[in-house]
N, C-alpha and C. Protein backbone atom coordinates (compact mmCIF):
# COMPACT_ATOMS: atom_id res chain seq x y z
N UNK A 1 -13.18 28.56 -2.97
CA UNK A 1 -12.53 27.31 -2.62
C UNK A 1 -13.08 26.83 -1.29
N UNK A 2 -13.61 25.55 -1.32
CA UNK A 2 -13.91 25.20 -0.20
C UNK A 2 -12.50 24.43 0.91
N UNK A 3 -13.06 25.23 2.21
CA UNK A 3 -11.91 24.65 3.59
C UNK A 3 -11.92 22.58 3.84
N UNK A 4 -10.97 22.67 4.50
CA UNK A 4 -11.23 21.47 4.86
C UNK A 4 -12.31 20.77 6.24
N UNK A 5 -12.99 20.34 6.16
CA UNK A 5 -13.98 19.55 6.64
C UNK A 5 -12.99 18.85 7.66
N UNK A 6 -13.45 18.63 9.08
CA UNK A 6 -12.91 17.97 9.96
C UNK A 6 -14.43 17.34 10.86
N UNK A 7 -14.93 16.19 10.38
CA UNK A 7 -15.72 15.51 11.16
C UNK A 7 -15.74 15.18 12.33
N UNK A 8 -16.54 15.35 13.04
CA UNK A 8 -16.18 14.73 15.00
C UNK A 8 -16.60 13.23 14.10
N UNK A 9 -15.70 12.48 15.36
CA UNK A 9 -15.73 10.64 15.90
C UNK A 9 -16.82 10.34 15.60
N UNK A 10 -18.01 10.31 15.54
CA UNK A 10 -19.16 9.96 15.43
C UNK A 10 -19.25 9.83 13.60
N UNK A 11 -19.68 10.85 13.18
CA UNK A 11 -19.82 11.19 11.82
C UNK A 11 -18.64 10.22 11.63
N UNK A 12 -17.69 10.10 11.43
CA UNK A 12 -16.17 10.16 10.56
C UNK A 12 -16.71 8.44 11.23
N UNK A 13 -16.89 7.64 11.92
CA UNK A 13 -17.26 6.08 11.98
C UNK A 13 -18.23 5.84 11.27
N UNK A 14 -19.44 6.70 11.39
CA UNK A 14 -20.41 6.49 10.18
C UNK A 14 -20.03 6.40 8.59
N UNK A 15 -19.19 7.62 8.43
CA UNK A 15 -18.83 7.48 6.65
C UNK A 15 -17.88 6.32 7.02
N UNK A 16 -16.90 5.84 7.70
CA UNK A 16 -15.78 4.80 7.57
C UNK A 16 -17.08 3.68 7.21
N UNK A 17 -17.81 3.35 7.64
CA UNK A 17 -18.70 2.14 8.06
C UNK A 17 -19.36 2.26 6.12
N UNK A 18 -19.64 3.14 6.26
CA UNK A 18 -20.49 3.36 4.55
C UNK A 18 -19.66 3.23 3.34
N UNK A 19 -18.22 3.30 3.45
CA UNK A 19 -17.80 3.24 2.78
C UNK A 19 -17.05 1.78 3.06
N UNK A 20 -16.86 1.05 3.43
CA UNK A 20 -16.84 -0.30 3.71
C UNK A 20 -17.52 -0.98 2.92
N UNK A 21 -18.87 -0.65 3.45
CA UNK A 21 -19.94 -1.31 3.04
C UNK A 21 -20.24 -1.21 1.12
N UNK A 22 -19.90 -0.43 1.09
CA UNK A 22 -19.53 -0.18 -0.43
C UNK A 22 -18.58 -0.70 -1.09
N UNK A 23 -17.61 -0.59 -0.78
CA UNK A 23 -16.44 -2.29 -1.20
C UNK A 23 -17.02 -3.52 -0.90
N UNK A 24 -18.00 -3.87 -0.02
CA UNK A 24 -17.94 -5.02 0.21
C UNK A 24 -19.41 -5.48 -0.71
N UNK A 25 -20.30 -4.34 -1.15
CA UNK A 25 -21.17 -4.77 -1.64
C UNK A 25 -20.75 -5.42 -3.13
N UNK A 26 -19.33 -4.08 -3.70
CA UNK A 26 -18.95 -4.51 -5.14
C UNK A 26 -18.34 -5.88 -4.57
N UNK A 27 -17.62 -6.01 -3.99
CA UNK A 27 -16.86 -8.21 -3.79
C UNK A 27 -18.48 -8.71 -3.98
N UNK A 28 -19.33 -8.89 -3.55
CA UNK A 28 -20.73 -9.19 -3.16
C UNK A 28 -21.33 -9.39 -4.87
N UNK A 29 -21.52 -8.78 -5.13
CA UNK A 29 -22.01 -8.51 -6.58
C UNK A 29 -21.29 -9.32 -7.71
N UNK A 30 -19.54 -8.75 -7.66
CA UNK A 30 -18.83 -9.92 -8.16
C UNK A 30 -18.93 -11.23 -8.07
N UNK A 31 -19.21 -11.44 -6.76
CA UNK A 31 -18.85 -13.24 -6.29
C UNK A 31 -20.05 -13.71 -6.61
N UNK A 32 -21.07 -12.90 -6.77
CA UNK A 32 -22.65 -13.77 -6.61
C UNK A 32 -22.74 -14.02 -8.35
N UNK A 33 -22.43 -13.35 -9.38
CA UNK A 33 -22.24 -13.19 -10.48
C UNK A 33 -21.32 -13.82 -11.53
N UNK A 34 -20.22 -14.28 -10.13
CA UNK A 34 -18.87 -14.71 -11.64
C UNK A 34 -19.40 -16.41 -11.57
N UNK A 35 -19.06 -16.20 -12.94
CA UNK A 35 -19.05 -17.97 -13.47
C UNK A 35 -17.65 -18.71 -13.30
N UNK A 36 -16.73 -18.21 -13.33
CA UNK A 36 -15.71 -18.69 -12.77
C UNK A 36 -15.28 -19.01 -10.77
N UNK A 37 -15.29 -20.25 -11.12
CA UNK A 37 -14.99 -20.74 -9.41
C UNK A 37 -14.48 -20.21 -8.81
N UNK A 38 -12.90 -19.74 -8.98
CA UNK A 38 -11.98 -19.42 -8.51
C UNK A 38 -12.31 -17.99 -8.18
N UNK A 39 -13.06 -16.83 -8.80
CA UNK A 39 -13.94 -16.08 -8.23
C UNK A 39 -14.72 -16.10 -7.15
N UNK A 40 -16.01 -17.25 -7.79
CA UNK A 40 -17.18 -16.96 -7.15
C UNK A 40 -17.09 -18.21 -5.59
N UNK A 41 -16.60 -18.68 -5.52
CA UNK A 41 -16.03 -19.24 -4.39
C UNK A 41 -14.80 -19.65 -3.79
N UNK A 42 -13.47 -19.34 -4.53
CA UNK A 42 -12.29 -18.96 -3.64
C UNK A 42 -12.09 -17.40 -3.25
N UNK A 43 -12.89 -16.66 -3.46
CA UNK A 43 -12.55 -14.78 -3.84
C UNK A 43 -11.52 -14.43 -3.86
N UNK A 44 -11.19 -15.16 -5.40
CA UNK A 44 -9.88 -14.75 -5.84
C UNK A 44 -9.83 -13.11 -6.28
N UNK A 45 -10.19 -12.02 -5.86
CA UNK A 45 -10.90 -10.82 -6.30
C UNK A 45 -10.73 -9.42 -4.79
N UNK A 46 -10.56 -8.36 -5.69
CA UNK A 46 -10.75 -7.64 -4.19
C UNK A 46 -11.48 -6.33 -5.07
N UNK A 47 -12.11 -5.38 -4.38
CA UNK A 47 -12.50 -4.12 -4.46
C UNK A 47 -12.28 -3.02 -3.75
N UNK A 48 -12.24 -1.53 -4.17
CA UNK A 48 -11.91 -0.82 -3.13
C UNK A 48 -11.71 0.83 -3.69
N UNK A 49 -12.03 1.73 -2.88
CA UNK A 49 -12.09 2.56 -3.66
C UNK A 49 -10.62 3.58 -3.26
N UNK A 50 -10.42 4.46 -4.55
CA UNK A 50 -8.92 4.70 -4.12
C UNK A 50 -9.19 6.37 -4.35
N UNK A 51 -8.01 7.06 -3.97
CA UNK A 51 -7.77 8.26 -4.05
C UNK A 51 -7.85 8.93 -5.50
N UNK A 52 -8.40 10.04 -5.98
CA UNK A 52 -9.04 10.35 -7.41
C UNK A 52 -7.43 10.82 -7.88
N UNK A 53 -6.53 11.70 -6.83
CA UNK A 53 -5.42 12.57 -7.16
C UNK A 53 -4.27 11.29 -6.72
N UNK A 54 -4.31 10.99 -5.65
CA UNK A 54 -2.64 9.77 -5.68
C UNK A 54 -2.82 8.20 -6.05
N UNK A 55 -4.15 7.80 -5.94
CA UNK A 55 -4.07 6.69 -6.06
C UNK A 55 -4.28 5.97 -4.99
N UNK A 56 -4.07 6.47 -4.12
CA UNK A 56 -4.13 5.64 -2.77
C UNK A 56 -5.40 5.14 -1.80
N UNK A 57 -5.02 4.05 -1.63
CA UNK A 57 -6.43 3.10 -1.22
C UNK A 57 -7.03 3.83 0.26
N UNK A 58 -8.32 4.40 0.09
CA UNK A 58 -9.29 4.91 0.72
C UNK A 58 -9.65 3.90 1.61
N UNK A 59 -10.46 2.88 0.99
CA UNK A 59 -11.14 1.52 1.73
C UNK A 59 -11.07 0.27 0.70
N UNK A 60 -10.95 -0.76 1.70
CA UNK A 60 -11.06 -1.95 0.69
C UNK A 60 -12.13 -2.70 1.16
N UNK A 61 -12.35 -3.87 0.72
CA UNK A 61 -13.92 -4.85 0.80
C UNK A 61 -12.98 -5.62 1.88
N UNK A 62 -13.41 -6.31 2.61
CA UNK A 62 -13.51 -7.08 3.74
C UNK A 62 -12.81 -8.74 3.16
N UNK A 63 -14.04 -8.96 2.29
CA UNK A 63 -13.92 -10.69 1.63
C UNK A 63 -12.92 -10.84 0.53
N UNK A 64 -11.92 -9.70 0.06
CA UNK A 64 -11.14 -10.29 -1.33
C UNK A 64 -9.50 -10.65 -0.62
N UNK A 65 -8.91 -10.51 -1.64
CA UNK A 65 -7.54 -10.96 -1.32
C UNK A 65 -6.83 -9.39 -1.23
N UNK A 66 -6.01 -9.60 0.18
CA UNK A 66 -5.50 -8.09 0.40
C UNK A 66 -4.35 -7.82 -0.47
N UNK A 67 -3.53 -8.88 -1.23
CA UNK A 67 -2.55 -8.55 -1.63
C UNK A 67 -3.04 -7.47 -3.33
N UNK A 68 -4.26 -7.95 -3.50
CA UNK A 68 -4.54 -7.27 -4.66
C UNK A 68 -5.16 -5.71 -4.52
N UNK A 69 -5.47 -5.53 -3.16
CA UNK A 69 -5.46 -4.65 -2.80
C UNK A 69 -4.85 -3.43 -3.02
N UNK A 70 -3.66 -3.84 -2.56
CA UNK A 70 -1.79 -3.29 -2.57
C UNK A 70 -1.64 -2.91 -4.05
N UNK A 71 -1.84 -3.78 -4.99
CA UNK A 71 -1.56 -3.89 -6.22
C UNK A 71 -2.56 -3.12 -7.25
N UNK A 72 -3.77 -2.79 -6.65
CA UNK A 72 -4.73 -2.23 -6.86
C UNK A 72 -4.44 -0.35 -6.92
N UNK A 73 -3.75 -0.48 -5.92
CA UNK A 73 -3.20 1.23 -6.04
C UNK A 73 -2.32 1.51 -7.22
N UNK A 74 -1.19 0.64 -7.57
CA UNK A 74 -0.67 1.13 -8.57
C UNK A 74 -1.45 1.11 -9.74
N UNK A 75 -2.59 0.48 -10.06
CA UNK A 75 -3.12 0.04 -11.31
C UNK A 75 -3.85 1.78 -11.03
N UNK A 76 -4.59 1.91 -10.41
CA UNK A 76 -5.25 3.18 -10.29
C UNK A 76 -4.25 4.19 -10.50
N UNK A 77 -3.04 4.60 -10.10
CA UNK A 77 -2.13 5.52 -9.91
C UNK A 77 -1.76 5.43 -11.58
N UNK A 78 -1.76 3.80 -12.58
CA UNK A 78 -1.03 4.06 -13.50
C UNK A 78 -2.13 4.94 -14.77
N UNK A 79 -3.75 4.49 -14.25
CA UNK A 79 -4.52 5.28 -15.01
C UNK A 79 -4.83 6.67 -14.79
N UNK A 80 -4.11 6.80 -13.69
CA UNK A 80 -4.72 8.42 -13.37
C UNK A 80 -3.57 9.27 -14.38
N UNK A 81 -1.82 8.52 -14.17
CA UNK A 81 -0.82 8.96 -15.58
C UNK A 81 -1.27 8.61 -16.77
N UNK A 82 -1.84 7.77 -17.01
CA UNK A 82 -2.18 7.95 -18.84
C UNK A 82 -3.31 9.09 -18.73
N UNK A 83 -4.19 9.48 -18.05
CA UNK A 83 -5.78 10.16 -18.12
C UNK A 83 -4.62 11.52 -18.02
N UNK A 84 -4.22 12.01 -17.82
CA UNK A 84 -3.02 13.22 -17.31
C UNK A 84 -2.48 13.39 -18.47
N UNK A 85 -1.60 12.09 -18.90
CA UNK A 85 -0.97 12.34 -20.60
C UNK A 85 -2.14 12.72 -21.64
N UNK A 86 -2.91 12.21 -21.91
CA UNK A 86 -4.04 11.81 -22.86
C UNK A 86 -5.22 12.72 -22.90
N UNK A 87 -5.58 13.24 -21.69
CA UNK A 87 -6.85 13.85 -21.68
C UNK A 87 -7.64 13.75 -20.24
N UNK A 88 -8.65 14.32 -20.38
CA UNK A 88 -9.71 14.28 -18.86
C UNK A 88 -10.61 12.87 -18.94
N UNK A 89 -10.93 12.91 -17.87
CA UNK A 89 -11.66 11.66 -17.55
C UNK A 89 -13.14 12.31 -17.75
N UNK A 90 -14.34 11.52 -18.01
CA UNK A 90 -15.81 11.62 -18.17
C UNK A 90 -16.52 10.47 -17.38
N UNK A 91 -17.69 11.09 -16.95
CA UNK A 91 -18.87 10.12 -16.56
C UNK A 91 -18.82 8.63 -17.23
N UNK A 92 -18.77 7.47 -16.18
CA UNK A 92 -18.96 6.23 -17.48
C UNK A 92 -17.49 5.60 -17.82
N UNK A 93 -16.43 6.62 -17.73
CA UNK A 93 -15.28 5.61 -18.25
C UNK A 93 -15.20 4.78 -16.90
N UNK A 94 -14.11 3.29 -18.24
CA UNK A 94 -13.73 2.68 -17.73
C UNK A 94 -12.96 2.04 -18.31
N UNK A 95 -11.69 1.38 -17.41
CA UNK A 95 -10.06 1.19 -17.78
C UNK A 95 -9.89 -0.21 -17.74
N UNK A 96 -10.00 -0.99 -18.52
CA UNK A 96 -9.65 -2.54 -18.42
C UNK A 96 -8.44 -2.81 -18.80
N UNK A 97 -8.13 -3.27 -17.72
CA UNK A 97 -6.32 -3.90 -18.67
C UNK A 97 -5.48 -5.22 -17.70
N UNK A 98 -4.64 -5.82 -18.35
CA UNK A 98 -3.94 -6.91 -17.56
C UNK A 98 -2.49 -6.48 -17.49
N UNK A 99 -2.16 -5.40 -17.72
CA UNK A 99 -0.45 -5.45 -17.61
C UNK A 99 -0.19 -5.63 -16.15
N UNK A 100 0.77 -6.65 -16.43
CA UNK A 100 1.58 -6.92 -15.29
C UNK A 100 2.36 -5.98 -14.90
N UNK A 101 2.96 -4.97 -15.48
CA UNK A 101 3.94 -3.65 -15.07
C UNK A 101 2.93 -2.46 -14.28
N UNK A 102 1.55 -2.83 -14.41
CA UNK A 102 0.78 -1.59 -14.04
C UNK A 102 -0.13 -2.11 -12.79
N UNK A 103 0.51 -2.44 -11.68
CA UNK A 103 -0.54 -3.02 -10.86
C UNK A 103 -0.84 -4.78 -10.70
N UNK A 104 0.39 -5.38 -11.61
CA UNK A 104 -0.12 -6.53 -11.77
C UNK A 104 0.11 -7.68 -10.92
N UNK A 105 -0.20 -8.64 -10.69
CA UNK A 105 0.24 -9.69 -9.98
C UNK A 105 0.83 -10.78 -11.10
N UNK A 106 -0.48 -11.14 -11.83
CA UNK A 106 0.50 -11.99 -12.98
C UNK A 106 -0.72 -12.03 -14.33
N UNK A 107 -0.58 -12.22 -15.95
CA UNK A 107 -1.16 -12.07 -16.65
C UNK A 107 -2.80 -12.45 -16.73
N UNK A 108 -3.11 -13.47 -16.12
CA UNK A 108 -4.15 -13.36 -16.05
C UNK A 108 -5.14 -12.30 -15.58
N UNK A 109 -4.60 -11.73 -14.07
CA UNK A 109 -5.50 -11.04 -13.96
C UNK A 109 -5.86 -9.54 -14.17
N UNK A 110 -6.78 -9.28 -14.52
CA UNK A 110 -7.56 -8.20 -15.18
C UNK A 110 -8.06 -7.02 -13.80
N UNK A 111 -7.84 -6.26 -14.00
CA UNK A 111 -8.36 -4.79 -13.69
C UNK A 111 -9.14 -4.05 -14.52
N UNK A 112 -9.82 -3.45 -13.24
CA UNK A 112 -11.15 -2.57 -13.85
C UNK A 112 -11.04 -1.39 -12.80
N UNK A 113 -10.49 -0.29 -13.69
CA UNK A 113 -10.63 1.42 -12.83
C UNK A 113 -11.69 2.07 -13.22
N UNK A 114 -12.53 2.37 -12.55
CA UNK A 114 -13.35 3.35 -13.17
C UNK A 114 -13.67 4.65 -12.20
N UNK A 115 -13.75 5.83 -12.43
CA UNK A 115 -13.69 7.61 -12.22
C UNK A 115 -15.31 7.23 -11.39
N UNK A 116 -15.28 7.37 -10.08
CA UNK A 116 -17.13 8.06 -9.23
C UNK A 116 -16.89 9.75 -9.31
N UNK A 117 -17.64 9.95 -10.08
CA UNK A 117 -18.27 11.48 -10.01
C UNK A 117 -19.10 11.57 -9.21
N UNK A 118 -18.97 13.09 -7.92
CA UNK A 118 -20.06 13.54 -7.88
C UNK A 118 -20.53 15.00 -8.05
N UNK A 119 -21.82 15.07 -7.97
CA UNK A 119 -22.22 16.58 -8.88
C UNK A 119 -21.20 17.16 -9.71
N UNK A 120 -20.65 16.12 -10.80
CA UNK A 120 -20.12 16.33 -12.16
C UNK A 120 -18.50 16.54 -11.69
N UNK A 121 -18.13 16.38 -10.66
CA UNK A 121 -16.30 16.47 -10.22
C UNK A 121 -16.30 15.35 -9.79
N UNK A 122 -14.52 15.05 -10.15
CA UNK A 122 -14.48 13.66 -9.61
C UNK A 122 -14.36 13.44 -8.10
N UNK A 123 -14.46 12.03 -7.54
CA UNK A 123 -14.53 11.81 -6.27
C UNK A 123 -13.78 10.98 -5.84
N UNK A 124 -13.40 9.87 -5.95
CA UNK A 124 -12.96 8.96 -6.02
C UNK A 124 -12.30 8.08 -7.27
């Protein structure tokens, strides 16, 4: 079993900074991409990566809307309980859904969870 890792100040601003930059590249990618306005130039949209075991928001992107943020944890928290009921997660999945009871703000909008593996365990 590996101990816990305690980074000095230096290191631990570097990964904060990299992992930023990684939410902000997915808003980035989204916005440059969506055909819808209200996307690609109100950023009606947020990204962010969350905790693999609670759900809880790690980092978010800079440019989306924070409230979806917020709302973003439960949607993650509600797939990590179905993946728990149902079975293990694999390389590649991914969770699309609009319920409003799971993270939602209101029917339209859509969520996308998907499992970062690394060297074959999950990570995020």
């Amino acid at each position: 079993m590996m101990g816990v890792v305690t980074p000095d100040p230096v290191t631990l601003a570097v990964l904060q900074g990299r992992l930023e930059q990684i939410a902000d590249e997915m808003d980035a990618t989204l916005y440059r991409s969506a055909f819808n306005p209200i996307i690609a130039e109100a950023r009606d949209a947020c990204h962010g990566l969350y905790d693999a075991e609670t759900g809880e928001t790690l980092v978010q992107g800079t440019r989306g809307l924070p409230i979806f943020v917020g709302a973003m944890a439960f949607a993650v928290r509600a797939v990590i309980a179905k993946v728990a009921e149902e079975g293990g997660l694999a390389p590649g999945d991914t969770f699309a859904f609009n319920d409003c009871y799971a993270g939602g703000t209101h029917l339209n909008d859509m969520r996308l969870v998907r499992p970062v593996f690394r060297d074959g365990r999950l990570f995020c």
